[in-house]
C-alpha atoms as a PDB file:
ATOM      1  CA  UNK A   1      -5.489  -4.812 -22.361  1.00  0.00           C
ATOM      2  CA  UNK A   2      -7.337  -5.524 -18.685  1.00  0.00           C
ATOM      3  CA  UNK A   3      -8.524  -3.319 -16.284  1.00  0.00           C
ATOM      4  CA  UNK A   4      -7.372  -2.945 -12.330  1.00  0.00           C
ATOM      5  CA  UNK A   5     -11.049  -1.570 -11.608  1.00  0.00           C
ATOM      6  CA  UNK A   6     -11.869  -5.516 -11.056  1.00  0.00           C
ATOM      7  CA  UNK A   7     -14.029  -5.911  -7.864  1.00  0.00           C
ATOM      8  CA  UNK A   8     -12.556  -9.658  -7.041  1.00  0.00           C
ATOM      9  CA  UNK A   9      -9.387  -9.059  -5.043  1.00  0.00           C
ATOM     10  CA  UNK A  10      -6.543 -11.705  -4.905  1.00  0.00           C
ATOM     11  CA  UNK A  11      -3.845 -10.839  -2.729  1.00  0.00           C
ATOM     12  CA  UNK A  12      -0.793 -11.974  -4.206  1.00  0.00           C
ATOM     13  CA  UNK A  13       1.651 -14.014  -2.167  1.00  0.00           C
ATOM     14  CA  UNK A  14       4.377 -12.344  -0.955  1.00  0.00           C
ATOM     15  CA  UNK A  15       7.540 -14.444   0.768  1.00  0.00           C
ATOM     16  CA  UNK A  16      10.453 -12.207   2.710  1.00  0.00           C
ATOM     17  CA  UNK A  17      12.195 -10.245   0.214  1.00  0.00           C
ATOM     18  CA  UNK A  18      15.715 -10.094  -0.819  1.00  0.00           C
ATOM     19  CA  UNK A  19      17.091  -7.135  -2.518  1.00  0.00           C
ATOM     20  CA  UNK A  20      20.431  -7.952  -4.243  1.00  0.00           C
ATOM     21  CA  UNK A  21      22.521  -5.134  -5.501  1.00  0.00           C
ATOM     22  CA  UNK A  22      22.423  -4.365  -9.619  1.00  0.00           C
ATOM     23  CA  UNK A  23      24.417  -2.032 -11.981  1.00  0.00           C
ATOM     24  CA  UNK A  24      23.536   0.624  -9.840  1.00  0.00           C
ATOM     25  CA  UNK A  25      25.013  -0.671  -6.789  1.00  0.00           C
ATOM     26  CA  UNK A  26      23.700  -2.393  -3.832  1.00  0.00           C
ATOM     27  CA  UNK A  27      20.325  -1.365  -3.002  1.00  0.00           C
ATOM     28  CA  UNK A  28      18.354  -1.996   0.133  1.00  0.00           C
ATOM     29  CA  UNK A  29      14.355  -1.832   1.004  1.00  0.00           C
ATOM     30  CA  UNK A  30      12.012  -2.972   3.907  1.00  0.00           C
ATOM     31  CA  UNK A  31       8.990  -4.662   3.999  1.00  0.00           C
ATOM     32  CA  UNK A  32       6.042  -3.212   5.659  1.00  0.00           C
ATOM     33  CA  UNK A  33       1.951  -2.697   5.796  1.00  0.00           C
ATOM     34  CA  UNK A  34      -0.104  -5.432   7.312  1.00  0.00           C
ATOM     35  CA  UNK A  35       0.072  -7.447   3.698  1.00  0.00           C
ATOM     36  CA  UNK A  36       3.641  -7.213   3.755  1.00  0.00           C
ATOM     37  CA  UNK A  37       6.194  -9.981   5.366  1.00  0.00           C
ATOM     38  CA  UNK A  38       9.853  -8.099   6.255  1.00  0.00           C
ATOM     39  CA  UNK A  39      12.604  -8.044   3.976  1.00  0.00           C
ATOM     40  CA  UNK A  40      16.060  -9.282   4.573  1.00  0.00           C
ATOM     41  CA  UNK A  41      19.043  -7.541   3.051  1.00  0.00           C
ATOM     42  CA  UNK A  42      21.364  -8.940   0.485  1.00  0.00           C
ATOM     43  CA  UNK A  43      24.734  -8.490  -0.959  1.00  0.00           C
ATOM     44  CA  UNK A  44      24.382 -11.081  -3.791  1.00  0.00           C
ATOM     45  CA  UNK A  45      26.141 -10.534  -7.308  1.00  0.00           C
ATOM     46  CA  UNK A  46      23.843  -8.521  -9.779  1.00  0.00           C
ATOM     47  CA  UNK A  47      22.763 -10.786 -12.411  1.00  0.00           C
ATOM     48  CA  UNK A  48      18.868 -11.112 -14.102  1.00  0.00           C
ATOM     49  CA  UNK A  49      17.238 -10.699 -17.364  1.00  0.00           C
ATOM     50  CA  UNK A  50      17.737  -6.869 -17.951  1.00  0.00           C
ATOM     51  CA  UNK A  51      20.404  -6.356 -16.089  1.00  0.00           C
ATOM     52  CA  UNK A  52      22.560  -4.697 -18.790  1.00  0.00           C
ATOM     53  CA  UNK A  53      21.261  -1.901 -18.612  1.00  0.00           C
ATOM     54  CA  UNK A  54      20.592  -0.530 -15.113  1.00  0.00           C
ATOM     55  CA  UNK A  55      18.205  -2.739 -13.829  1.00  0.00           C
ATOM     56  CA  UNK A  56      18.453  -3.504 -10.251  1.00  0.00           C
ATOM     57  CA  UNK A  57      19.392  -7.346  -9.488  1.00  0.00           C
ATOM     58  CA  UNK A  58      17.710  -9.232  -6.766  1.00  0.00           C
ATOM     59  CA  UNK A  59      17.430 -12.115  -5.672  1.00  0.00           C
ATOM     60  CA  UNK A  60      14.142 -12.679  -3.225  1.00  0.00           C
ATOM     61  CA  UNK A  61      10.357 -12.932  -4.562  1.00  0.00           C
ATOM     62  CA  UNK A  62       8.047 -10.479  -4.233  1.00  0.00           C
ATOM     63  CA  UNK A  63       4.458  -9.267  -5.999  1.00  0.00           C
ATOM     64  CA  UNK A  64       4.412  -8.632  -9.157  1.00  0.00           C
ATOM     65  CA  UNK A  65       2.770 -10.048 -12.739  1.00  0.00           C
ATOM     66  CA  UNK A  66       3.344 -10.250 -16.388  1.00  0.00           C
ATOM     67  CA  UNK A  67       1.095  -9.813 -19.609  1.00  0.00           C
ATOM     68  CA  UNK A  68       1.261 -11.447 -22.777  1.00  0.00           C
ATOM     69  CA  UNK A  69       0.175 -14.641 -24.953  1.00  0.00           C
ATOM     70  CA  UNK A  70      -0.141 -18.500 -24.006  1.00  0.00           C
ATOM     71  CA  UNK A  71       2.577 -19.745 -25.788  1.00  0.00           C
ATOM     72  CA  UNK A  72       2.509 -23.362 -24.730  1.00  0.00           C
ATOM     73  CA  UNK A  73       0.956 -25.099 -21.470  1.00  0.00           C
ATOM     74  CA  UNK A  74       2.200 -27.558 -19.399  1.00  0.00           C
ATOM     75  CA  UNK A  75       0.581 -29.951 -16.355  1.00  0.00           C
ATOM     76  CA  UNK A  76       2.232 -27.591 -13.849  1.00  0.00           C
ATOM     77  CA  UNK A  77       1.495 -24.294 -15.421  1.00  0.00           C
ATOM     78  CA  UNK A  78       2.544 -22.357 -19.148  1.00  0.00           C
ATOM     79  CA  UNK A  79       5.041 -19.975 -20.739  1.00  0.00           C
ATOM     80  CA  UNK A  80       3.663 -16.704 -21.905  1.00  0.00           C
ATOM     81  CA  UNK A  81       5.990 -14.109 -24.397  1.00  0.00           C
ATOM     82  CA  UNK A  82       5.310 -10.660 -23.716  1.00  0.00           C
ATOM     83  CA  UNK A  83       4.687  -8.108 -26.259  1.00  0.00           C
ATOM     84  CA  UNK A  84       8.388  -7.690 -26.577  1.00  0.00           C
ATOM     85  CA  UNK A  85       9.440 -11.853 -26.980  1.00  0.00           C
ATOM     86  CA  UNK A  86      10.342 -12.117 -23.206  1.00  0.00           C
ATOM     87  CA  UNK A  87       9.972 -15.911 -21.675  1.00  0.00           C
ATOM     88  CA  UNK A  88       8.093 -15.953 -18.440  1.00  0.00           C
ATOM     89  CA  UNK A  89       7.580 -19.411 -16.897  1.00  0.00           C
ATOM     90  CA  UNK A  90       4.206 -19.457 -14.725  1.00  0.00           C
ATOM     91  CA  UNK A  91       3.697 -22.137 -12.270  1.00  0.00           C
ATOM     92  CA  UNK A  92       0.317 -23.035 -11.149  1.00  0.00           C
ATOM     93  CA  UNK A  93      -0.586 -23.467  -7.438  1.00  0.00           C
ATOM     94  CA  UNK A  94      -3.596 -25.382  -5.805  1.00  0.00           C
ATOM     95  CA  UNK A  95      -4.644 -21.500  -4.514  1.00  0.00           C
ATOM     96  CA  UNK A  96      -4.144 -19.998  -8.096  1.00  0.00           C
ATOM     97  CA  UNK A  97      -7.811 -18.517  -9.185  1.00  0.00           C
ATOM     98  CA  UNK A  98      -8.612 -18.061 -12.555  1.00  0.00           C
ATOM     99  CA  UNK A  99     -10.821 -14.806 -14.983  1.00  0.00           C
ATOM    100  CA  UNK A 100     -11.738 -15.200 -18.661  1.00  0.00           C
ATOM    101  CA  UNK A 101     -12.753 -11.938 -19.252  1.00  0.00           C
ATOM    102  CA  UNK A 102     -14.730 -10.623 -16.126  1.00  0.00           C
ATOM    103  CA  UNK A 103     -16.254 -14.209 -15.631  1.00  0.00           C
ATOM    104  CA  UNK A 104     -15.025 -16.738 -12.935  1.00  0.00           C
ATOM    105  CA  UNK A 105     -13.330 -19.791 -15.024  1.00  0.00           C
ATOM    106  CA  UNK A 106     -11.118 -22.888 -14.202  1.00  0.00           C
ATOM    107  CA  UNK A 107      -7.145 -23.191 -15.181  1.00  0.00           C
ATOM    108  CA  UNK A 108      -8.939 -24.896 -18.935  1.00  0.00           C
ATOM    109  CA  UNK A 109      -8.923 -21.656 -19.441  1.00  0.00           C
ATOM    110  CA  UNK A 110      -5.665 -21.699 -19.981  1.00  0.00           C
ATOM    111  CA  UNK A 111      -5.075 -22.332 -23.726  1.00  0.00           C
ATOM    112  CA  UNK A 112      -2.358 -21.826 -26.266  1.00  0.00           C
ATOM    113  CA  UNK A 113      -2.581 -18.384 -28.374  1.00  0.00           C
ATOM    114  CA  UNK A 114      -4.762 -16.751 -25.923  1.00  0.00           C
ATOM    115  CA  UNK A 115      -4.520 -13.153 -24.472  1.00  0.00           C
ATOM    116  CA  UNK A 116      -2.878 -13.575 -20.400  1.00  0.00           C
ATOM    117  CA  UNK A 117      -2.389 -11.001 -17.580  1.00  0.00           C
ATOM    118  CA  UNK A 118      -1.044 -13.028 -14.553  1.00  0.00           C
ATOM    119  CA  UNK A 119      -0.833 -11.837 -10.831  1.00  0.00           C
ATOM    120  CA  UNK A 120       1.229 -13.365  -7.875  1.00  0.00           C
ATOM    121  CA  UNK A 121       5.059 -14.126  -6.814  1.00  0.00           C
ATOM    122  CA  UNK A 122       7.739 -12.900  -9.347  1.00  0.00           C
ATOM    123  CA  UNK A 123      11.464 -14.625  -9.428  1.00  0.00           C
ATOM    124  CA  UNK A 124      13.319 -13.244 -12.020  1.00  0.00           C
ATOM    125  CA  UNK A 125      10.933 -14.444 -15.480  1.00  0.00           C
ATOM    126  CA  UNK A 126       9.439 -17.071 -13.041  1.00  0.00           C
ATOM    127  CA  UNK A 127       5.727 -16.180 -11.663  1.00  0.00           C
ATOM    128  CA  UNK A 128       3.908 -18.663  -9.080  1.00  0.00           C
ATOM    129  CA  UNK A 129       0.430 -17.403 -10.167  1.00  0.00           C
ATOM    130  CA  UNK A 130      -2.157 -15.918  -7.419  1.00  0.00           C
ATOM    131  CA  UNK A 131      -4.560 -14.861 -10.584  1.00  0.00           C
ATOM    132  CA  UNK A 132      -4.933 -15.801 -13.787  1.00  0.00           C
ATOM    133  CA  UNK A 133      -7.037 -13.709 -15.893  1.00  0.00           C
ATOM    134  CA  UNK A 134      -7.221 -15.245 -19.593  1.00  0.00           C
ATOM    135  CA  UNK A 135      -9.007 -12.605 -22.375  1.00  0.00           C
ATOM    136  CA  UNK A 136      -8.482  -9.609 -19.827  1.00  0.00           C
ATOM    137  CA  UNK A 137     -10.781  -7.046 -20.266  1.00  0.00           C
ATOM    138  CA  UNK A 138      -9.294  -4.085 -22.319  1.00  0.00           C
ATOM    139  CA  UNK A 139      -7.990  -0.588 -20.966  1.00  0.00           C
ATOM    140  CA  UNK A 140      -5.501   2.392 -21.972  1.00  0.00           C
ATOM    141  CA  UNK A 141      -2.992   2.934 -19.797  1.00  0.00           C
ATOM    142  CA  UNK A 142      -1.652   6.117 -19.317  1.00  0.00           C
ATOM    143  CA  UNK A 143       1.870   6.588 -20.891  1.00  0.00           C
ATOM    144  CA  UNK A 144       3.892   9.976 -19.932  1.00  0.00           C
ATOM    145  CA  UNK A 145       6.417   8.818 -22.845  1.00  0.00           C
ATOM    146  CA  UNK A 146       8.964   6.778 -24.387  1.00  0.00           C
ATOM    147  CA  UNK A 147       8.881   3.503 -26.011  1.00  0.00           C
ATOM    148  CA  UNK A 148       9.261  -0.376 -24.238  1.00  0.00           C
ATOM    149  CA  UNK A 149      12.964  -1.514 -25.597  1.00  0.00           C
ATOM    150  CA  UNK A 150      13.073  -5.213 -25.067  1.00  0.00           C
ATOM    151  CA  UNK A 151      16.156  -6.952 -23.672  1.00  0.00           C
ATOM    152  CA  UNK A 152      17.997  -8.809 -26.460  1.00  0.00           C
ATOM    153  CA  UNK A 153      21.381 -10.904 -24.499  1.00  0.00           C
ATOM    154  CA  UNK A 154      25.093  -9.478 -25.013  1.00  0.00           C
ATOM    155  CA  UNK A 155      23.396  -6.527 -26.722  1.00  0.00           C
ATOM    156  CA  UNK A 156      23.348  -3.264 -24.927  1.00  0.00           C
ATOM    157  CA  UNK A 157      20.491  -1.301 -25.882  1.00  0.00           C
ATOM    158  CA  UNK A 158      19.289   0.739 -23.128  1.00  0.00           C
ATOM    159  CA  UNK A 159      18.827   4.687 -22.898  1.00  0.00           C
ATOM    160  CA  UNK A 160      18.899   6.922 -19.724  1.00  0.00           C
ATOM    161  CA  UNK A 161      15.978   8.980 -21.192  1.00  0.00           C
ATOM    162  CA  UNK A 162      13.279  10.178 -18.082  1.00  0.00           C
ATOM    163  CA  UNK A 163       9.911  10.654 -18.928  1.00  0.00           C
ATOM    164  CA  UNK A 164       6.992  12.444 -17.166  1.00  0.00           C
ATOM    165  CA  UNK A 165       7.158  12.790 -13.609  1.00  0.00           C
ATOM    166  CA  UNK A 166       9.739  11.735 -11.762  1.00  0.00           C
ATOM    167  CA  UNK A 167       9.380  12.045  -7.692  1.00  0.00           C
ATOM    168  CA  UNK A 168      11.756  14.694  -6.606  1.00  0.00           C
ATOM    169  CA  UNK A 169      12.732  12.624  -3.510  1.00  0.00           C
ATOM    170  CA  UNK A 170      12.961   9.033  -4.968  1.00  0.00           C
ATOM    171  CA  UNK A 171      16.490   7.534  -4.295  1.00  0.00           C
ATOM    172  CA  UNK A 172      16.718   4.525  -5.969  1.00  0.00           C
ATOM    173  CA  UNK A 173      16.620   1.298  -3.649  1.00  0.00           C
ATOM    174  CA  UNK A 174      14.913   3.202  -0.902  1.00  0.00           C
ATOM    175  CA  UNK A 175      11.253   2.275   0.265  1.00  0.00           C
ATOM    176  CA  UNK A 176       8.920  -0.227   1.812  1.00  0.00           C
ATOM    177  CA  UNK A 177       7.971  -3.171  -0.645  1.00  0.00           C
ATOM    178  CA  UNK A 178       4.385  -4.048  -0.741  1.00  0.00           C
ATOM    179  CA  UNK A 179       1.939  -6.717  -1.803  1.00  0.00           C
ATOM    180  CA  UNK A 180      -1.497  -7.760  -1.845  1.00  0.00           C
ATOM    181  CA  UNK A 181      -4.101  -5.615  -3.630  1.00  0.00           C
ATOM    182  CA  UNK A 182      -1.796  -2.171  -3.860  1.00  0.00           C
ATOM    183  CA  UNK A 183       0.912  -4.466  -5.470  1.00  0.00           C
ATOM    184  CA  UNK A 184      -1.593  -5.968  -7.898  1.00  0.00           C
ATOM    185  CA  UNK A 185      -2.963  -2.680  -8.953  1.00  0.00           C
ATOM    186  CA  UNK A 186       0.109  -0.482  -9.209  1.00  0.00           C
ATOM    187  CA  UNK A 187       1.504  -3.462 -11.568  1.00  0.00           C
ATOM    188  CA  UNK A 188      -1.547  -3.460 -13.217  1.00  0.00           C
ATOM    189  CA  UNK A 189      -1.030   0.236 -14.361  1.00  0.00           C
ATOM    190  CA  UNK A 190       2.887  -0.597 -15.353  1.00  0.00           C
ATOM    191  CA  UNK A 191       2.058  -3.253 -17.840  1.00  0.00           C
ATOM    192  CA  UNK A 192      -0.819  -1.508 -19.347  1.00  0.00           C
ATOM    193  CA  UNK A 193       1.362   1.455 -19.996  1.00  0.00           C
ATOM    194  CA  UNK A 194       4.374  -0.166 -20.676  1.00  0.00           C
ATOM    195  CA  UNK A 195       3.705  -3.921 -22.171  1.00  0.00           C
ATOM    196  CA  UNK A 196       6.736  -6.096 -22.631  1.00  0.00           C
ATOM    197  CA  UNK A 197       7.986  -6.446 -19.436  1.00  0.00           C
ATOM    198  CA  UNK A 198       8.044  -8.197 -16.071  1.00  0.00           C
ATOM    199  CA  UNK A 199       7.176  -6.768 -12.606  1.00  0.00           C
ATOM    200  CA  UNK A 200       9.192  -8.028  -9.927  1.00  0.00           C
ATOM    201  CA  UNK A 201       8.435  -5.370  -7.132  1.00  0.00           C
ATOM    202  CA  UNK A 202       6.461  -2.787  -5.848  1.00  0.00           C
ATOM    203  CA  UNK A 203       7.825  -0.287  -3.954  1.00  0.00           C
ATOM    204  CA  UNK A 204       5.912   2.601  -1.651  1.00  0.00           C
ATOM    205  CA  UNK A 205       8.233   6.023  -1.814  1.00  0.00           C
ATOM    206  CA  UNK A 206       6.039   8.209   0.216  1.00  0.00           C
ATOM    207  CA  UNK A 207       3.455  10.832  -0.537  1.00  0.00           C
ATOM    208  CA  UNK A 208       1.064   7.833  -2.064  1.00  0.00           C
ATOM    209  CA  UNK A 209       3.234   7.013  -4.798  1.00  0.00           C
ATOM    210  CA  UNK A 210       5.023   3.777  -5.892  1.00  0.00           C
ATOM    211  CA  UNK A 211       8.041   2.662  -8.109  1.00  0.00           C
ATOM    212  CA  UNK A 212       7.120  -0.417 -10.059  1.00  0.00           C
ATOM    213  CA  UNK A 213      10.359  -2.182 -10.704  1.00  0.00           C
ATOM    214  CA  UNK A 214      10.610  -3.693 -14.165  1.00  0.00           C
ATOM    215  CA  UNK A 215      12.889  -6.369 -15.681  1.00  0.00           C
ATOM    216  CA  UNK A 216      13.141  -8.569 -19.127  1.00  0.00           C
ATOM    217  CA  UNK A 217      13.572  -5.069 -20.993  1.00  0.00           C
ATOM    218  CA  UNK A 218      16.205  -2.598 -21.070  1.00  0.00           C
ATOM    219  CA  UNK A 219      14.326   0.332 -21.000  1.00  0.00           C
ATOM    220  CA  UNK A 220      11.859   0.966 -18.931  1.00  0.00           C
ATOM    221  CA  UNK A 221      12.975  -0.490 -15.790  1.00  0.00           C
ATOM    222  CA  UNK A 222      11.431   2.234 -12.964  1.00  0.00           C
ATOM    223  CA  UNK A 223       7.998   3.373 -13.777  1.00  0.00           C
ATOM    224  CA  UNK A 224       6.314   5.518 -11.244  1.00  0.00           C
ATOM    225  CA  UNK A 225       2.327   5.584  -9.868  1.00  0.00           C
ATOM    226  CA  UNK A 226       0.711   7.195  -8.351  1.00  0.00           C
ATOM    227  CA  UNK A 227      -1.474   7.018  -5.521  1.00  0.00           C
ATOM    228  CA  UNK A 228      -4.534   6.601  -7.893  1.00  0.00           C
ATOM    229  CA  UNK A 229      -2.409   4.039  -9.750  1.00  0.00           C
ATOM    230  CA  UNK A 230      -2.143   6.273 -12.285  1.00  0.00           C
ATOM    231  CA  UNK A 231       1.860   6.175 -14.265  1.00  0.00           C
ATOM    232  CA  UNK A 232       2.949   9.243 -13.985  1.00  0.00           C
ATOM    233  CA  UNK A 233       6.523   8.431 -15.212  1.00  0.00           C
ATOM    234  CA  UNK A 234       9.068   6.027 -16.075  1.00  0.00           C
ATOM    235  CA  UNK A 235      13.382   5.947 -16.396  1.00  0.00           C
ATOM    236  CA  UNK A 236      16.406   3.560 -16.198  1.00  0.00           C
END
Protein backbone atom coordinates (compact mmCIF):
# COMPACT_ATOMS: atom_id res chain seq x y z
CA UNK A 1 0.00 0.00 0.00
CA UNK A 2 3.04 2.83 -0.39
CA UNK A 3 6.21 2.58 -1.78
CA UNK A 4 9.88 3.16 0.03
CA UNK A 5 11.26 4.18 -3.58
CA UNK A 6 10.04 7.89 -2.44
CA UNK A 7 12.80 10.45 -3.35
CA UNK A 8 11.83 12.96 -0.25
CA UNK A 9 13.78 11.65 2.73
CA UNK A 10 12.64 12.36 6.38
CA UNK A 11 14.88 11.14 8.88
CA UNK A 12 12.96 9.97 11.65
CA UNK A 13 13.80 11.11 15.15
CA UNK A 14 15.53 8.88 17.09
CA UNK A 15 16.04 9.59 21.17
CA UNK A 16 18.68 7.10 23.20
CA UNK A 17 17.25 3.77 23.24
CA UNK A 18 16.27 1.52 25.97
CA UNK A 19 16.01 -2.11 25.46
CA UNK A 20 13.99 -3.77 28.29
CA UNK A 21 14.03 -7.48 28.57
CA UNK A 22 10.68 -9.56 27.13
CA UNK A 23 9.53 -13.25 27.27
CA UNK A 24 12.65 -14.11 25.88
CA UNK A 25 14.77 -12.70 28.47
CA UNK A 26 16.70 -9.61 28.81
CA UNK A 27 18.01 -8.43 25.64
CA UNK A 28 20.61 -5.80 24.98
CA UNK A 29 21.60 -3.62 21.66
CA UNK A 30 23.78 -0.49 20.84
CA UNK A 31 23.21 2.38 18.97
CA UNK A 32 25.44 3.32 16.20
CA UNK A 33 25.93 5.00 12.46
CA UNK A 34 26.15 8.73 12.24
CA UNK A 35 22.01 8.90 12.38
CA UNK A 36 22.05 6.96 15.39
CA UNK A 37 22.18 8.45 19.20
CA UNK A 38 23.69 5.48 21.77
CA UNK A 39 21.58 3.23 23.57
CA UNK A 40 21.45 2.70 27.25
CA UNK A 41 20.75 -0.71 28.70
CA UNK A 42 17.76 -1.72 30.69
CA UNK A 43 16.55 -4.28 33.06
CA UNK A 44 12.88 -3.11 33.18
CA UNK A 45 9.91 -5.71 33.60
CA UNK A 46 8.66 -7.06 30.13
CA UNK A 47 5.33 -5.71 29.53
CA UNK A 48 3.80 -4.14 25.88
CA UNK A 49 1.12 -4.85 23.48
CA UNK A 50 2.27 -8.32 22.11
CA UNK A 51 4.07 -9.37 24.65
CA UNK A 52 2.31 -12.74 25.14
CA UNK A 53 3.75 -14.22 22.84
CA UNK A 54 7.51 -13.68 22.53
CA UNK A 55 7.77 -10.28 21.74
CA UNK A 56 10.63 -8.49 23.16
CA UNK A 57 9.59 -5.66 25.83
CA UNK A 58 11.25 -2.34 25.86
CA UNK A 59 10.97 0.47 27.14
CA UNK A 60 13.02 3.45 25.14
CA UNK A 61 11.84 5.04 21.64
CA UNK A 62 13.30 4.39 18.65
CA UNK A 63 12.37 4.57 14.58
CA UNK A 64 9.82 2.93 13.49
CA UNK A 65 6.04 3.54 11.80
CA UNK A 66 2.66 2.07 11.49
CA UNK A 67 0.04 1.66 8.55
CA UNK A 68 -3.53 1.70 8.63
CA UNK A 69 -6.86 3.94 8.54
CA UNK A 70 -7.70 7.48 10.17
CA UNK A 71 -9.94 6.45 12.63
CA UNK A 72 -10.59 9.71 14.40
CA UNK A 73 -8.38 13.05 14.61
CA UNK A 74 -7.65 15.12 17.26
CA UNK A 75 -5.92 18.93 17.65
CA UNK A 76 -2.69 17.18 18.67
CA UNK A 77 -2.62 14.38 16.22
CA UNK A 78 -5.14 10.96 15.37
CA UNK A 79 -5.60 7.26 16.11
CA UNK A 80 -5.15 4.95 13.20
CA UNK A 81 -6.32 0.84 13.48
CA UNK A 82 -4.16 -1.28 11.56
CA UNK A 83 -5.29 -3.91 9.29
CA UNK A 84 -5.52 -6.20 12.24
CA UNK A 85 -7.75 -3.60 14.86
CA UNK A 86 -4.52 -2.46 16.68
CA UNK A 87 -4.81 1.27 18.38
CA UNK A 88 -1.86 3.43 17.57
CA UNK A 89 -1.99 6.97 19.01
CA UNK A 90 0.05 9.48 16.64
CA UNK A 91 1.09 12.75 17.96
CA UNK A 92 1.81 15.55 15.70
CA UNK A 93 4.97 17.70 16.02
CA UNK A 94 5.69 21.31 14.64
CA UNK A 95 8.60 19.25 12.37
CA UNK A 96 6.04 16.51 11.27
CA UNK A 97 5.84 16.77 7.18
CA UNK A 98 3.04 15.57 5.46
CA UNK A 99 2.38 13.22 1.53
CA UNK A 100 -1.06 12.63 0.00
CA UNK A 101 -0.12 10.36 -2.44
CA UNK A 102 3.33 11.46 -3.95
CA UNK A 103 2.25 15.22 -3.59
CA UNK A 104 3.50 17.58 -0.77
CA UNK A 105 0.23 18.37 1.51
CA UNK A 106 -0.48 20.00 4.98
CA UNK A 107 -1.62 17.90 8.31
CA UNK A 108 -5.68 18.75 6.57
CA UNK A 109 -4.71 16.01 5.05
CA UNK A 110 -5.32 14.22 7.76
CA UNK A 111 -8.98 13.05 7.63
CA UNK A 112 -11.12 10.36 9.13
CA UNK A 113 -11.48 7.00 6.93
CA UNK A 114 -8.49 7.70 4.93
CA UNK A 115 -5.61 5.29 3.94
CA UNK A 116 -2.20 6.30 6.55
CA UNK A 117 1.45 5.08 6.55
CA UNK A 118 3.22 7.11 9.34
CA UNK A 119 7.08 7.44 9.92
CA UNK A 120 8.98 8.71 13.10
CA UNK A 121 9.47 7.79 17.01
CA UNK A 122 7.65 4.56 18.18
CA UNK A 123 6.69 4.03 22.13
CA UNK A 124 4.92 1.07 22.51
CA UNK A 125 1.36 1.92 20.11
CA UNK A 126 2.44 5.63 20.55
CA UNK A 127 4.19 7.28 17.29
CA UNK A 128 5.47 11.09 17.43
CA UNK A 129 5.17 11.43 13.60
CA UNK A 130 8.38 12.56 11.39
CA UNK A 131 6.09 11.76 8.07
CA UNK A 132 2.81 11.51 7.36
CA UNK A 133 1.92 10.14 4.11
CA UNK A 134 -2.07 10.07 3.71
CA UNK A 135 -3.34 7.87 0.33
CA UNK A 136 0.25 6.19 0.11
CA UNK A 137 1.07 5.16 -3.10
CA UNK A 138 0.49 1.34 -3.60
CA UNK A 139 3.20 -1.56 -3.66
CA UNK A 140 3.53 -5.51 -3.04
CA UNK A 141 5.64 -6.38 -0.57
CA UNK A 142 7.43 -9.37 -0.67
CA UNK A 143 6.11 -12.07 1.79
CA UNK A 144 8.39 -15.39 2.31
CA UNK A 145 5.19 -16.81 4.28
CA UNK A 146 2.82 -17.04 7.00
CA UNK A 147 -0.08 -15.03 7.95
CA UNK A 148 -0.22 -11.52 10.40
CA UNK A 149 -2.06 -12.97 13.76
CA UNK A 150 -3.23 -9.92 15.59
CA UNK A 151 -2.85 -9.58 19.36
CA UNK A 152 -6.23 -10.06 21.08
CA UNK A 153 -5.51 -9.38 25.40
CA UNK A 154 -5.47 -12.54 27.87
CA UNK A 155 -5.64 -14.64 24.70
CA UNK A 156 -2.59 -16.52 23.69
CA UNK A 157 -2.48 -16.99 20.12
CA UNK A 158 0.93 -16.98 18.87
CA UNK A 159 2.90 -19.76 16.82
CA UNK A 160 6.73 -20.38 16.69
CA UNK A 161 6.42 -21.09 12.91
CA UNK A 162 9.83 -19.54 10.81
CA UNK A 163 9.39 -18.55 7.48
CA UNK A 164 11.86 -17.85 4.61
CA UNK A 165 15.20 -16.90 5.48
CA UNK A 166 16.30 -16.67 8.63
CA UNK A 167 20.10 -15.24 9.18
CA UNK A 168 22.16 -18.10 10.36
CA UNK A 169 23.99 -15.82 12.87
CA UNK A 170 21.09 -13.65 14.26
CA UNK A 171 20.91 -13.98 18.14
CA UNK A 172 18.07 -12.35 19.23
CA UNK A 173 18.73 -8.92 21.12
CA UNK A 174 22.09 -8.55 19.49
CA UNK A 175 22.85 -5.57 17.01
CA UNK A 176 23.21 -1.87 16.45
CA UNK A 177 19.74 0.01 16.30
CA UNK A 178 19.39 2.44 13.55
CA UNK A 179 17.34 5.37 12.33
CA UNK A 180 16.96 7.88 9.79
CA UNK A 181 16.39 6.84 6.16
CA UNK A 182 17.63 2.90 6.61
CA UNK A 183 15.08 2.76 9.56
CA UNK A 184 12.33 4.29 7.44
CA UNK A 185 12.88 2.00 4.57
CA UNK A 186 13.52 -1.34 6.21
CA UNK A 187 10.04 -0.57 8.13
CA UNK A 188 8.66 0.34 5.08
CA UNK A 189 9.25 -3.24 3.64
CA UNK A 190 7.86 -4.90 7.16
CA UNK A 191 4.49 -3.32 6.98
CA UNK A 192 4.00 -3.81 3.36
CA UNK A 193 4.66 -7.46 3.80
CA UNK A 194 3.23 -7.94 6.95
CA UNK A 195 0.26 -5.21 7.63
CA UNK A 196 -1.22 -5.18 11.09
CA UNK A 197 1.45 -4.35 13.11
CA UNK A 198 3.69 -1.76 14.75
CA UNK A 199 7.46 -1.18 14.23
CA UNK A 200 9.23 -0.21 17.18
CA UNK A 201 12.94 -0.89 16.06
CA UNK A 202 15.30 -1.46 13.54
CA UNK A 203 18.05 -3.40 14.11
CA UNK A 204 21.46 -3.87 11.76
CA UNK A 205 22.75 -7.77 12.25
CA UNK A 206 25.61 -7.65 9.90
CA UNK A 207 26.18 -8.70 6.34
CA UNK A 208 23.56 -5.72 5.19
CA UNK A 209 20.68 -7.16 6.75
CA UNK A 210 18.21 -5.91 9.44
CA UNK A 211 15.62 -7.36 11.99
CA UNK A 212 12.55 -5.20 12.05
CA UNK A 213 11.08 -5.66 15.46
CA UNK A 214 7.30 -5.88 15.48
CA UNK A 215 4.68 -5.47 18.25
CA UNK A 216 0.61 -5.13 18.57
CA UNK A 217 0.47 -8.78 16.97
CA UNK A 218 1.41 -12.06 18.16
CA UNK A 219 2.83 -13.40 15.27
CA UNK A 220 5.04 -11.91 13.37
CA UNK A 221 7.18 -10.17 15.74
CA UNK A 222 10.97 -10.50 13.92
CA UNK A 223 10.86 -9.98 10.25
CA UNK A 224 14.13 -9.89 8.48
CA UNK A 225 15.53 -7.45 5.34
CA UNK A 226 17.66 -7.36 3.61
CA UNK A 227 20.19 -5.09 2.49
CA UNK A 228 17.98 -4.11 -0.56
CA UNK A 229 15.11 -3.84 1.93
CA UNK A 230 13.82 -6.66 0.57
CA UNK A 231 11.86 -9.31 3.60
CA UNK A 232 13.43 -12.15 3.28
CA UNK A 233 11.86 -13.75 6.42
CA UNK A 234 9.93 -13.44 9.46
CA UNK A 235 9.47 -15.65 13.15
CA UNK A 236 8.49 -15.20 16.86
Amino acid sequence: MFSSTRSKVIAAAAAAVVIAGGSYGIVTATSGGASAAPAAASRSPAGGFGSGSGSNARSGPAAGGSAGTITSVSASGFTLTTATGQKVTIKEASATTYEKGTSTATSGAVTTGEPVLVLGTTDNTTITAAEVIVQPPSTSGSNPGGQVIGFTTGQKQGTSEKVGQIPSDYTQGSGTIVSGTTADKATEAALAAYPGGVVDRVVAIGNGQYEVHYIGVNWPHHIFVNQDFQVIGADD
